[in-house]
Protein backbone atom coordinates (compact mmCIF):
# COMPACT_ATOMS: atom_id res chain seq x y z
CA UNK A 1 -1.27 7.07 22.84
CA UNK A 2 -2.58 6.14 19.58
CA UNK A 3 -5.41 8.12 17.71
CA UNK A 4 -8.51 5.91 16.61
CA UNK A 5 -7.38 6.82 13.35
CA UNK A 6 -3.44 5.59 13.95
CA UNK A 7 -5.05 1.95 15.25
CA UNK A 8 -7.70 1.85 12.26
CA UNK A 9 -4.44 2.55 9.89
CA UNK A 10 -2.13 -0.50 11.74
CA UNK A 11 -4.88 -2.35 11.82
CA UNK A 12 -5.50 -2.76 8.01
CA UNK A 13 -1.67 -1.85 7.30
CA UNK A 14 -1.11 -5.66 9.01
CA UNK A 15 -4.23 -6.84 7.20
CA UNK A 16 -2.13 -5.80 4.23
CA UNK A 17 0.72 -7.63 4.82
CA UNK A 18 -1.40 -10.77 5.69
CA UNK A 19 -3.52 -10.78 2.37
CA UNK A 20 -4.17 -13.84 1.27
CA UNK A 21 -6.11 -13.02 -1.73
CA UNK A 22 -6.53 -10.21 -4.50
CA UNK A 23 -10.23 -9.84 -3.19
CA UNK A 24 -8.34 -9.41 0.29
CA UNK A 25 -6.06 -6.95 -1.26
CA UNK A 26 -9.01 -4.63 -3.02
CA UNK A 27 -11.23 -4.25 0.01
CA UNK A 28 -8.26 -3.24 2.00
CA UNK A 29 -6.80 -0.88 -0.02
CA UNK A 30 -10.56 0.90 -0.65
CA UNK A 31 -10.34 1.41 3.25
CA UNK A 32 -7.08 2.20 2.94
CA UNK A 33 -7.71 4.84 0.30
CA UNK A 34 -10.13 6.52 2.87
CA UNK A 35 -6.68 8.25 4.52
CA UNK A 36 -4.48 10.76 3.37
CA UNK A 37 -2.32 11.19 6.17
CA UNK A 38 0.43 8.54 6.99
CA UNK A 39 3.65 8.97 9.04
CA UNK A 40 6.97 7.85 7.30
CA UNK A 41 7.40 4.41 9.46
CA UNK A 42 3.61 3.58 7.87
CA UNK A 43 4.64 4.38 4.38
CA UNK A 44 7.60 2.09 4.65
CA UNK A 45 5.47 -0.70 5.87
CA UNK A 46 3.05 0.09 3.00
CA UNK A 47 5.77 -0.26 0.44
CA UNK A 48 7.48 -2.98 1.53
CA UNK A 49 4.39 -4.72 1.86
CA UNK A 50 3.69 -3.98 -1.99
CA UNK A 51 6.97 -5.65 -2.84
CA UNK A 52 6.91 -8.76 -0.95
CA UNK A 53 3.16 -9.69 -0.78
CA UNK A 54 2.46 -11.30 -3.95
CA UNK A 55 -0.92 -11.23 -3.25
CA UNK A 56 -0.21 -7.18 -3.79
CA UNK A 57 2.68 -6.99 -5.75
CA UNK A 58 0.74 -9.54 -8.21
CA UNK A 59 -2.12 -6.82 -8.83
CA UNK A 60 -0.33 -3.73 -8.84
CA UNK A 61 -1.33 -3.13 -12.26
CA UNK A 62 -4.81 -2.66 -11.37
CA UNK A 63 -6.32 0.66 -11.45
CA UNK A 64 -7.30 1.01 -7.80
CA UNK A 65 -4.35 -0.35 -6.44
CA UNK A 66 -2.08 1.31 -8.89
CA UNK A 67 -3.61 4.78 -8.07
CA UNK A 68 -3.40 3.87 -4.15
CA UNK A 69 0.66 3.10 -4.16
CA UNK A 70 1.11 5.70 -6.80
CA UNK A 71 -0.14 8.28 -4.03
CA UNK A 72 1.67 6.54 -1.59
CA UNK A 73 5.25 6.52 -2.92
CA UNK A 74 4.82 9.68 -4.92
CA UNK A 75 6.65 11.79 -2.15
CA UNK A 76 8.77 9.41 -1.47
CA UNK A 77 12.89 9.36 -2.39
CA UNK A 78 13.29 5.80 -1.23
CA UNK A 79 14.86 2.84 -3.42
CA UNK A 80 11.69 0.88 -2.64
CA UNK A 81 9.29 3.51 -3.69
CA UNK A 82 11.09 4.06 -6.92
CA UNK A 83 10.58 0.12 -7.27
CA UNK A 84 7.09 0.14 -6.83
CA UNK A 85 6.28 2.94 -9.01
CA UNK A 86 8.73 1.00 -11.73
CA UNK A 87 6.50 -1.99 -11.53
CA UNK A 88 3.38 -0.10 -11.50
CA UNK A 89 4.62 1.63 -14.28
CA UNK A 90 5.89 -1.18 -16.53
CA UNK A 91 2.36 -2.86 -15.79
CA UNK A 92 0.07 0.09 -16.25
């Protein structure tokens, strides 16, 4: 099954997607920050989240948010990555 630390990860990886506010968005991400380790099929949800959540994609720029996806999509080849680290980028 699931590790306690897999769950905790879904858990606020869906709270994520469901943001409905920029407050929302920063207290996630500071828990979200806590972990280093994420398996591909969590990254993916991560970044796609960041593109299609405005309440995200809309504060990308800021610094703790910016730093978070930065790590995130750092080692990552996708498209998607590439287009969250362009918007980061052209914010920042």
């Amino acid at each position: 099954g699931k590790s306690e630390n897999e769950k905790e990860r879904n858990n606020l990886i869906n709270a994520l997607g469901d943001s409905k506010s920029f407050k929302q968005t920063h207290e996630i991400v500071s828990r979200l920050s806590k972990y280093s380790e994420w398996t591909d099929l969590e990254k993916k949800q991560i970044i796609s989240i960041a593109l299609t959540n405005h309440q995200v994609t809309y504060i990308l720029e800021d610094s703790d948010i910016a730093r978070f996806f930065r790590t995130i999509c750092k080692k990552d080849e996708s498209k998607e990555a590439n287009e969250v680290l362009e918007k980061i980028n052209e914010l920042t």
